[in-house]
PDB file of N, CA and C in Angstrom:
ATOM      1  N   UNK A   1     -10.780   8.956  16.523  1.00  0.00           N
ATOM      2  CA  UNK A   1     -11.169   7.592  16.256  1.00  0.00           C
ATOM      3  C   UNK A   1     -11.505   7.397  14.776  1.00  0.00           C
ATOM      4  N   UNK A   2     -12.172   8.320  14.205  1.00  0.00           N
ATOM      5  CA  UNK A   2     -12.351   8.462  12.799  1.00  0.00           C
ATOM      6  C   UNK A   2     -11.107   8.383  12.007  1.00  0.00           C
ATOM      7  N   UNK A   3     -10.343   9.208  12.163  1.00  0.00           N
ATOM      8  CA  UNK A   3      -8.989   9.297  11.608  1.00  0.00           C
ATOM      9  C   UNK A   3      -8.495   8.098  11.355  1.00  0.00           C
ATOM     10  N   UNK A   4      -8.275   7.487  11.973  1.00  0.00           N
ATOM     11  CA  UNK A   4      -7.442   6.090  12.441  1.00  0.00           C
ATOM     12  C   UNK A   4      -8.483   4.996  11.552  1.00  0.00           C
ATOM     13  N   UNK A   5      -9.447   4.918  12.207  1.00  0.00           N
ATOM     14  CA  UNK A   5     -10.433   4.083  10.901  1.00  0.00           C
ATOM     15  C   UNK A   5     -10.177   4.287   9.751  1.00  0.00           C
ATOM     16  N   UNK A   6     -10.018   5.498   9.362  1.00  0.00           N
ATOM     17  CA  UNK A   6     -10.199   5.795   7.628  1.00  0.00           C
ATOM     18  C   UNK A   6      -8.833   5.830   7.755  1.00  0.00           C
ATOM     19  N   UNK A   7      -7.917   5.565   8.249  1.00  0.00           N
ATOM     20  CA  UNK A   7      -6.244   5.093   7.483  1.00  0.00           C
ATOM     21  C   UNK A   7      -6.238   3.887   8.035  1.00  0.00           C
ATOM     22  N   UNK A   8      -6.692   3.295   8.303  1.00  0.00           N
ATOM     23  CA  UNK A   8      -6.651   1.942   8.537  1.00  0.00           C
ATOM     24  C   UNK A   8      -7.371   0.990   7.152  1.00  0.00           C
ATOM     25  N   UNK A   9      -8.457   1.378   7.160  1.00  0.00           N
ATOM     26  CA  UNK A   9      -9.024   1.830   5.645  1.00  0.00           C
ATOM     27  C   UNK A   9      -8.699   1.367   4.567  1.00  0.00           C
ATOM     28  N   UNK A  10      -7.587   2.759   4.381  1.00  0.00           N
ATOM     29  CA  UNK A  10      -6.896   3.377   3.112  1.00  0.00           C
ATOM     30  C   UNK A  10      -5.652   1.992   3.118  1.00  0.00           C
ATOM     31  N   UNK A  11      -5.144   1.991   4.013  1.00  0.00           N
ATOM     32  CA  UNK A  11      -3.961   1.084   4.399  1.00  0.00           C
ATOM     33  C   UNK A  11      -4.126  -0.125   3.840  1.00  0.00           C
ATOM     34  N   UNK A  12      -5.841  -0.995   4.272  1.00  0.00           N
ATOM     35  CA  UNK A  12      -5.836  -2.514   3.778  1.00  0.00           C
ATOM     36  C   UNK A  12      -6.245  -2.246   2.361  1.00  0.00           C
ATOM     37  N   UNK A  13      -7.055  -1.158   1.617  1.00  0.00           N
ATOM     38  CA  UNK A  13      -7.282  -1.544   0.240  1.00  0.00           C
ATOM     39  C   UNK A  13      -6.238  -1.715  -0.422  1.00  0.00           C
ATOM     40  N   UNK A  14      -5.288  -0.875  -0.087  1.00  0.00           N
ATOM     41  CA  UNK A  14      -3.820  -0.745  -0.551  1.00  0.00           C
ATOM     42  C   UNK A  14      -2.791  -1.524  -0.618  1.00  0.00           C
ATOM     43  N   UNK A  15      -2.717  -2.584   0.565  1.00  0.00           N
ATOM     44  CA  UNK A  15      -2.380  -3.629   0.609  1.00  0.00           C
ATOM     45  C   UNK A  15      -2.803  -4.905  -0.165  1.00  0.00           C
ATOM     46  N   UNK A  16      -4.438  -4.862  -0.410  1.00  0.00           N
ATOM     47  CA  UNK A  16      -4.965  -5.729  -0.774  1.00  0.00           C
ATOM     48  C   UNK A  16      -4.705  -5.884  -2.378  1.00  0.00           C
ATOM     49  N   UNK A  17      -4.465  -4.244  -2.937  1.00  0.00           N
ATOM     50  CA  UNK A  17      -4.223  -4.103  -4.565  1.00  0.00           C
ATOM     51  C   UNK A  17      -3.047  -5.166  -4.551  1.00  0.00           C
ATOM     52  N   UNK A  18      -1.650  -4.487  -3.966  1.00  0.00           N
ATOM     53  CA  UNK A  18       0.002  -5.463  -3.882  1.00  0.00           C
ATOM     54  C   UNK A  18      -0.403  -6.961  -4.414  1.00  0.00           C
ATOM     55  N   UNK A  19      -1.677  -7.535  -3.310  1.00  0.00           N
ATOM     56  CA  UNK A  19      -1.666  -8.348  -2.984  1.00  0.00           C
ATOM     57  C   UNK A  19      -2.003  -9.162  -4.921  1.00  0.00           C
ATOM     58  N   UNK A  20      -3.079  -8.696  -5.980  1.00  0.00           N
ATOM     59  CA  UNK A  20      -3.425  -9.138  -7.161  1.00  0.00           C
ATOM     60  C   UNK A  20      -2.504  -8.514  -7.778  1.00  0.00           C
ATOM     61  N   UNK A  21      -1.299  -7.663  -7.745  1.00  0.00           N
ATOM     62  CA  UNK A  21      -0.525  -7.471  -9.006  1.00  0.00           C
ATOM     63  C   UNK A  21       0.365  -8.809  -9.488  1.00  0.00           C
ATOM     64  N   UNK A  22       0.355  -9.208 -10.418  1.00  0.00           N
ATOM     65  CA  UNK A  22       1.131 -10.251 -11.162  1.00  0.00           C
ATOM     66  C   UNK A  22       1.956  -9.849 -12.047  1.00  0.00           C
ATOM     67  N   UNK A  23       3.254 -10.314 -12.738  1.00  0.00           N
ATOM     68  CA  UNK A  23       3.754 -10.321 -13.923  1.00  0.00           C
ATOM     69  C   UNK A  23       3.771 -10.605 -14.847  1.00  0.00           C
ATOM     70  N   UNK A  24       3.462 -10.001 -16.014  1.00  0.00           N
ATOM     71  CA  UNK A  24       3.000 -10.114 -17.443  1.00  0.00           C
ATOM     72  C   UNK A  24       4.087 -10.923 -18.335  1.00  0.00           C
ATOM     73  N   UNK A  25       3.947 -11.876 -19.043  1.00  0.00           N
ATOM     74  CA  UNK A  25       4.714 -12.529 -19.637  1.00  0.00           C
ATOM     75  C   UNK A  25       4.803 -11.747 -20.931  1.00  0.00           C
ATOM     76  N   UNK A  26       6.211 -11.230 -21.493  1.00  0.00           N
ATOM     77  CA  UNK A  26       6.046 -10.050 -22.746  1.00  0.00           C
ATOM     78  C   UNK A  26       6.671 -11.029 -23.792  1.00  0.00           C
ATOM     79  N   UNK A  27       5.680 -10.810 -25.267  1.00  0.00           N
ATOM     80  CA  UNK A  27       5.654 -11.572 -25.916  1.00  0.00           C
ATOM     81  C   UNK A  27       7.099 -10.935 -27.278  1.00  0.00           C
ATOM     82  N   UNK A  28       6.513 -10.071 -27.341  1.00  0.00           N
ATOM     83  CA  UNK A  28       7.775  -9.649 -28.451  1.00  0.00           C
ATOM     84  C   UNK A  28       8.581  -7.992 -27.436  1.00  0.00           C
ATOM     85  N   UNK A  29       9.435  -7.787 -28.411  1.00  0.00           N
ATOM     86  CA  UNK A  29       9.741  -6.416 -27.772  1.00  0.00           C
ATOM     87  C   UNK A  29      10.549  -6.057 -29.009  1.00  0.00           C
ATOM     88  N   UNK A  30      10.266  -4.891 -28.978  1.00  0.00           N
ATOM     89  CA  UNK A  30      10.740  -3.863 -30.034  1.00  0.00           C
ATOM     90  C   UNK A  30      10.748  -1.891 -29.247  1.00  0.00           C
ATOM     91  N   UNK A  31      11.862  -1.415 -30.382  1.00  0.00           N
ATOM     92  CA  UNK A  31      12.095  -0.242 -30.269  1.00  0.00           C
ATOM     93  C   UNK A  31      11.516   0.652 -31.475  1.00  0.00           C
ATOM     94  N   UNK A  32      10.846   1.521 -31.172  1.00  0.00           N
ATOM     95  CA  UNK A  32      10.447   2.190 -32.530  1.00  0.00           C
ATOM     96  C   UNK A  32      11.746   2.864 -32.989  1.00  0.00           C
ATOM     97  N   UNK A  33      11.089   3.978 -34.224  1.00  0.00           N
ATOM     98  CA  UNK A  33      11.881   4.569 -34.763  1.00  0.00           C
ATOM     99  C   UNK A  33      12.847   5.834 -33.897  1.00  0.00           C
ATOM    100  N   UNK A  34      11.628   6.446 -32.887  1.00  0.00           N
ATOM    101  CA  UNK A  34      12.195   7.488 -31.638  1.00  0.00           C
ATOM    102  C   UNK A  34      12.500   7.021 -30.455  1.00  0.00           C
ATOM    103  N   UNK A  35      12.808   5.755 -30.511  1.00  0.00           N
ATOM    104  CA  UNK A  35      13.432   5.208 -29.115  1.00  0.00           C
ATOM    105  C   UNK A  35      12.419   4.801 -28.445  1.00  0.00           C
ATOM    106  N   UNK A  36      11.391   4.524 -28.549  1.00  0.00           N
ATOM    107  CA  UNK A  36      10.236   4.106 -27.593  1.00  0.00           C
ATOM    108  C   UNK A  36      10.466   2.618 -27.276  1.00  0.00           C
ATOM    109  N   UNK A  37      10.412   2.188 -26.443  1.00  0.00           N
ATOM    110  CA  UNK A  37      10.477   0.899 -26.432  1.00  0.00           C
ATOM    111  C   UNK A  37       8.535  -0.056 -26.372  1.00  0.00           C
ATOM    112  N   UNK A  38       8.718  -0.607 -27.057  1.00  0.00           N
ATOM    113  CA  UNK A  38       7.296  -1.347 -27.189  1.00  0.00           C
ATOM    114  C   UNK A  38       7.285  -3.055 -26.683  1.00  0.00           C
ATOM    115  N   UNK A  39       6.128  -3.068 -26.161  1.00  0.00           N
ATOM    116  CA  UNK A  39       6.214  -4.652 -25.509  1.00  0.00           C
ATOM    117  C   UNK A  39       4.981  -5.243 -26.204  1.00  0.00           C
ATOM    118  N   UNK A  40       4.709  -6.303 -26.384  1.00  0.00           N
ATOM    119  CA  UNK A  40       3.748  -6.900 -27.078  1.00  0.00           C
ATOM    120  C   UNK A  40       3.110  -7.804 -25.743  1.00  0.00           C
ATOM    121  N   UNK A  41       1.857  -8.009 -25.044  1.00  0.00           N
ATOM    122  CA  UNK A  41       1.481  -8.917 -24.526  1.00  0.00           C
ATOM    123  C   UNK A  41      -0.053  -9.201 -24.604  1.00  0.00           C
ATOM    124  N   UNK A  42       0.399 -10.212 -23.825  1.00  0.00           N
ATOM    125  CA  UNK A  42      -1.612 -11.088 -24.034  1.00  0.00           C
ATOM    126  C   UNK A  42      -2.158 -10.083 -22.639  1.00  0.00           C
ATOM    127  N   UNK A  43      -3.412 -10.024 -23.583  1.00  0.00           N
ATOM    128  CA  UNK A  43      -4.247  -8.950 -22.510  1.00  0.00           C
ATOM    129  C   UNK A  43      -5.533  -9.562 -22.255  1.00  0.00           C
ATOM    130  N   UNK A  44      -5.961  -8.448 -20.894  1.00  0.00           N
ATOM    131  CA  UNK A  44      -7.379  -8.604 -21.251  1.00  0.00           C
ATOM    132  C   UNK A  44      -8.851  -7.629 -20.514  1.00  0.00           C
ATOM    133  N   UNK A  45      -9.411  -7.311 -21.302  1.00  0.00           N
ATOM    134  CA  UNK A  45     -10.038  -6.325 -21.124  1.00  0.00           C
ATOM    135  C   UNK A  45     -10.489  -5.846 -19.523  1.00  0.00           C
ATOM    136  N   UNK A  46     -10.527  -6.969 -18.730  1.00  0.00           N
ATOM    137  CA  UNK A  46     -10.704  -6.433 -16.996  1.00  0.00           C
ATOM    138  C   UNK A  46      -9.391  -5.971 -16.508  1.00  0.00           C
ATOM    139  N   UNK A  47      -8.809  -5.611 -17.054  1.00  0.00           N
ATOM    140  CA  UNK A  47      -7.389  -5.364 -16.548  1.00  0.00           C
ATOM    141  C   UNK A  47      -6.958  -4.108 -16.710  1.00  0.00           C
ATOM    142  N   UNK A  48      -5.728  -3.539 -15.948  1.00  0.00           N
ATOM    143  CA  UNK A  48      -4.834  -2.783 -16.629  1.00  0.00           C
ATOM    144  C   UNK A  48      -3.503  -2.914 -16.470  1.00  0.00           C
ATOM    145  N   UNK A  49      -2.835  -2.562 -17.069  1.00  0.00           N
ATOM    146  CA  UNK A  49      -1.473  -2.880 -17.018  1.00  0.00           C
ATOM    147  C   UNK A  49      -0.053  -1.274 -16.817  1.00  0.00           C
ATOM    148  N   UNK A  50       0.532  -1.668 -16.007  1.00  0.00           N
ATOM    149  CA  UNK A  50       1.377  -0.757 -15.582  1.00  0.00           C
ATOM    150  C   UNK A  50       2.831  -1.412 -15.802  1.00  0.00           C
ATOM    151  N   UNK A  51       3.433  -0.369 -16.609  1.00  0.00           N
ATOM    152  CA  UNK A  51       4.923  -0.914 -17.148  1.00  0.00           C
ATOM    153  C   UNK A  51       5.945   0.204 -16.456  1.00  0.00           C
ATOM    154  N   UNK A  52       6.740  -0.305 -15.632  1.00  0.00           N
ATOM    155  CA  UNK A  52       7.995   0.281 -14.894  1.00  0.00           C
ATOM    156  C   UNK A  52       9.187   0.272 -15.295  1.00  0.00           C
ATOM    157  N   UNK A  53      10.384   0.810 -14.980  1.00  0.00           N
ATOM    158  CA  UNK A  53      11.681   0.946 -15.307  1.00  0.00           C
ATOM    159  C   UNK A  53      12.343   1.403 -14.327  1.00  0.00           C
ATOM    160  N   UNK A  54      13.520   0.446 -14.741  1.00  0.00           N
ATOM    161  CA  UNK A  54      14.451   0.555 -13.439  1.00  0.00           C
ATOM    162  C   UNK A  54      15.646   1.714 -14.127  1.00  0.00           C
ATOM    163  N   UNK A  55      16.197   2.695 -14.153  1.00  0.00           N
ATOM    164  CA  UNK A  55      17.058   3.641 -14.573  1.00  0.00           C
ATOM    165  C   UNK A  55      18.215   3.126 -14.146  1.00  0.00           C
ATOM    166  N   UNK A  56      18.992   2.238 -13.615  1.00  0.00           N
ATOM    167  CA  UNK A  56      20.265   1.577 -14.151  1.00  0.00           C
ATOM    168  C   UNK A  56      19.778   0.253 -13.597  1.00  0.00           C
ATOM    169  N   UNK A  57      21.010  -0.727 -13.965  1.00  0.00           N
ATOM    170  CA  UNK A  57      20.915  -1.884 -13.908  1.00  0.00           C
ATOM    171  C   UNK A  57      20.695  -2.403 -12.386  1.00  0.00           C
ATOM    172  N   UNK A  58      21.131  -1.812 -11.711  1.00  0.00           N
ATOM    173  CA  UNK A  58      20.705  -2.524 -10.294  1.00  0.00           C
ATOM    174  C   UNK A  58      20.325  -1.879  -9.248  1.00  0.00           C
ATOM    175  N   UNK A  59      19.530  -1.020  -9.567  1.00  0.00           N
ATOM    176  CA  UNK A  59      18.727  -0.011  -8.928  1.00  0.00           C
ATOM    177  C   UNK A  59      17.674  -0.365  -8.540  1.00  0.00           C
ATOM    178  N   UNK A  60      16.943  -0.588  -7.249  1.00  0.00           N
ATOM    179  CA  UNK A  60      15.791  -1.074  -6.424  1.00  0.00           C
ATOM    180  C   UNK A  60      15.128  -0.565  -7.049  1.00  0.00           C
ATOM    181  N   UNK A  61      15.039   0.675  -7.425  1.00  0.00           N
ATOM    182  CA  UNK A  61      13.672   1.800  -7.448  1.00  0.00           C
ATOM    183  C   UNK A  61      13.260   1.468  -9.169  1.00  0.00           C
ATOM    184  N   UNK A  62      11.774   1.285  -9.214  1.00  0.00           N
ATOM    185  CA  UNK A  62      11.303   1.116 -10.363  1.00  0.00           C
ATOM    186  C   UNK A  62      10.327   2.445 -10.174  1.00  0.00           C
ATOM    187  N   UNK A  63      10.170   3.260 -11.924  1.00  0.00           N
ATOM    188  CA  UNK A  63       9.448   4.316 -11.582  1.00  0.00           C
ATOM    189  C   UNK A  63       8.585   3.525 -12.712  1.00  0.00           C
ATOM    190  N   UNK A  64       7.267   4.307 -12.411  1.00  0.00           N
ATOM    191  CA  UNK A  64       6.323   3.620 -13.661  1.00  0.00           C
ATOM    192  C   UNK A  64       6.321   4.917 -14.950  1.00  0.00           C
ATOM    193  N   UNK A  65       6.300   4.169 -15.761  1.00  0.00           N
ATOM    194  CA  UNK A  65       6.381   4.661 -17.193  1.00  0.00           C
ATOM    195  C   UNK A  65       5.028   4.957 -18.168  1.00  0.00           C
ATOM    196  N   UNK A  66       4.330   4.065 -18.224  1.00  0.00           N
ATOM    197  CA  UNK A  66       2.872   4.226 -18.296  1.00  0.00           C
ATOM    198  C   UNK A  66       1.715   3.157 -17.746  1.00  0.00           C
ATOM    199  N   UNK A  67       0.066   3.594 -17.767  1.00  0.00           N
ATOM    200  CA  UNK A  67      -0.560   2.756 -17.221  1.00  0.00           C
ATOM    201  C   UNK A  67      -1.496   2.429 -18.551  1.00  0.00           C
ATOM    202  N   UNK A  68      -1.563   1.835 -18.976  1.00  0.00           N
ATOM    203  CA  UNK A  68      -2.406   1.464 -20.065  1.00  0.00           C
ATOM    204  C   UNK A  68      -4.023  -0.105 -19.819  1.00  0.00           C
ATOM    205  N   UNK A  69      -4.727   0.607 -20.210  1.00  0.00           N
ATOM    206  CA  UNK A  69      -6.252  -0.044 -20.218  1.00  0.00           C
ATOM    207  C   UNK A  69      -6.068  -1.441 -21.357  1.00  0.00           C
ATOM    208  N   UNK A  70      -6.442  -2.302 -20.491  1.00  0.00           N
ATOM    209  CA  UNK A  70      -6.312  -3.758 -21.422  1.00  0.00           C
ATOM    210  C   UNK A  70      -7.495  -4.008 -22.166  1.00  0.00           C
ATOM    211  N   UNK A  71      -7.129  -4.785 -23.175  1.00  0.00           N
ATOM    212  CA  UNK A  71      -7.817  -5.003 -24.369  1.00  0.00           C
ATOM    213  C   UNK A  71      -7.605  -6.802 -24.225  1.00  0.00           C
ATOM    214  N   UNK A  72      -8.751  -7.027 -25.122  1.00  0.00           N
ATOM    215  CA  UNK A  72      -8.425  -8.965 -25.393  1.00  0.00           C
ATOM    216  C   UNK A  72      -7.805  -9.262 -26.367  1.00  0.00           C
ATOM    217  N   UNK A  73      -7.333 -10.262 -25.842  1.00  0.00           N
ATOM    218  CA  UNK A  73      -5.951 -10.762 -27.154  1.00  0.00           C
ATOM    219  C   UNK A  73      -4.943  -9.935 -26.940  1.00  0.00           C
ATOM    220  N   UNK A  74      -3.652 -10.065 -27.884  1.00  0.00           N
ATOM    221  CA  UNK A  74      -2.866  -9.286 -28.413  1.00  0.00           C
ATOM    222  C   UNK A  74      -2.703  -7.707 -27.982  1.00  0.00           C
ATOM    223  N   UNK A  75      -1.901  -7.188 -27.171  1.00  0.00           N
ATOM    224  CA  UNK A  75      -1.859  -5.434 -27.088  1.00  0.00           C
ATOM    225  C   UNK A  75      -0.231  -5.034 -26.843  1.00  0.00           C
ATOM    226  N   UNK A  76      -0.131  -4.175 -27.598  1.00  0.00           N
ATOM    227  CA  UNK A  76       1.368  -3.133 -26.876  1.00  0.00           C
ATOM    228  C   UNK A  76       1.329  -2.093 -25.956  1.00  0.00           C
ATOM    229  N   UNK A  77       1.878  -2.063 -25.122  1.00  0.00           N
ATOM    230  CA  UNK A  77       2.038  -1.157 -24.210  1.00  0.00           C
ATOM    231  C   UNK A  77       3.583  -0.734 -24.035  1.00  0.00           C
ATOM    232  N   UNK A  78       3.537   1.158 -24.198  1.00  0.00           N
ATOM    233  CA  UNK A  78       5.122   1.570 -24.542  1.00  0.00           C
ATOM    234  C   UNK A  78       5.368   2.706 -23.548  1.00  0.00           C
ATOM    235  N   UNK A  79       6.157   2.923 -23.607  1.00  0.00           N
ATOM    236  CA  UNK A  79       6.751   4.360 -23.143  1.00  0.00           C
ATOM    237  C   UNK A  79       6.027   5.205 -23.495  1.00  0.00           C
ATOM    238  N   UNK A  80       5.709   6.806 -22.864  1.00  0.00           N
ATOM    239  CA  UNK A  80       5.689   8.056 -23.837  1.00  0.00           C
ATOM    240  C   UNK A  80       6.558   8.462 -24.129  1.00  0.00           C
ATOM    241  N   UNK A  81       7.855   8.102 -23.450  1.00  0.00           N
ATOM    242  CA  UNK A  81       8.917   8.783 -23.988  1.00  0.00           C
ATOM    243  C   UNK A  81      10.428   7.980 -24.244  1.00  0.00           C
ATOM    244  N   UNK A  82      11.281   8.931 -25.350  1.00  0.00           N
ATOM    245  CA  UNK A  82      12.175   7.753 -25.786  1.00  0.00           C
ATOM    246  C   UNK A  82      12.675   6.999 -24.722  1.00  0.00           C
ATOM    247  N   UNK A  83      13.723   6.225 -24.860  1.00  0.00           N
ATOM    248  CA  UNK A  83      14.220   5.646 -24.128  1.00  0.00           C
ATOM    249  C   UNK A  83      15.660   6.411 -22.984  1.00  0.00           C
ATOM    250  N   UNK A  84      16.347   6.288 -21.599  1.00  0.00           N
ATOM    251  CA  UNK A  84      16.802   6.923 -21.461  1.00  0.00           C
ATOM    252  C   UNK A  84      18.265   6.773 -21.838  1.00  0.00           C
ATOM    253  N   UNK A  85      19.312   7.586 -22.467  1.00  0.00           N
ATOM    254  CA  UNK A  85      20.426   7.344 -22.512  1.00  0.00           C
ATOM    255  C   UNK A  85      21.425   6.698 -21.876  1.00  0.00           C
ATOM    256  N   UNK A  86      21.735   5.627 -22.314  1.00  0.00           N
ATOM    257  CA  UNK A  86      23.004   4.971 -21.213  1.00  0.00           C
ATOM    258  C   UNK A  86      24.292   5.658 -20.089  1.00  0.00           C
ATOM    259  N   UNK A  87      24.475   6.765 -20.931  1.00  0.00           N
ATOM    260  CA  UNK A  87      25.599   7.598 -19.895  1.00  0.00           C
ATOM    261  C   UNK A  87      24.718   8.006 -18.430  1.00  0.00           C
ATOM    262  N   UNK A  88      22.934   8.069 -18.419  1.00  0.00           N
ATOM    263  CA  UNK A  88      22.472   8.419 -17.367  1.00  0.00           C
ATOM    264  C   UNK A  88      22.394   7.296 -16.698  1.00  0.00           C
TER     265      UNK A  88
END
């Protein structure tokens, strides 16, 4: 009976996160010098922000790339790593 409570639990907080994720409107975008790709958006400090990538063009699966802690005003949030090659 315990079991089942505590995944029942686990199940609605989890649901409930889905439920406040929104999409970030990205203000500039740029590539650094090593391929990183950089996004510019409006932030804000109760937040955090998680940036995904889809590895080809019409691929369901988004993997996340990084999770970065929001700031007010103005913030970039990038890759750690370059970008991936088109032949992949």
């Amino acid at each position: 009976m315990k079991r089942t409570t505590y995944l029942l639990l686990i199940a609605m907080i989890w649901s409930v996160n889905l439920c406040f994720s929104q999409n970030t409107p990205i203000l500039n975008y740029s590539v650094n010098s090593i391929g990183q790709v950089q996004l510019e958006i409006e932030g804000s400090s109760d937040k955090y922000y998680i940036l995904t990538a889809r590895h080809a063009p019409n691929q369901d699966y988004e993997s996340v790339t990084s999770i970065t802690m929001g700031v007010d005003g103005l913030m970039t949030i990038s890759e750690p790593l370059n970008a991936y090659p088109l032949e992949n």
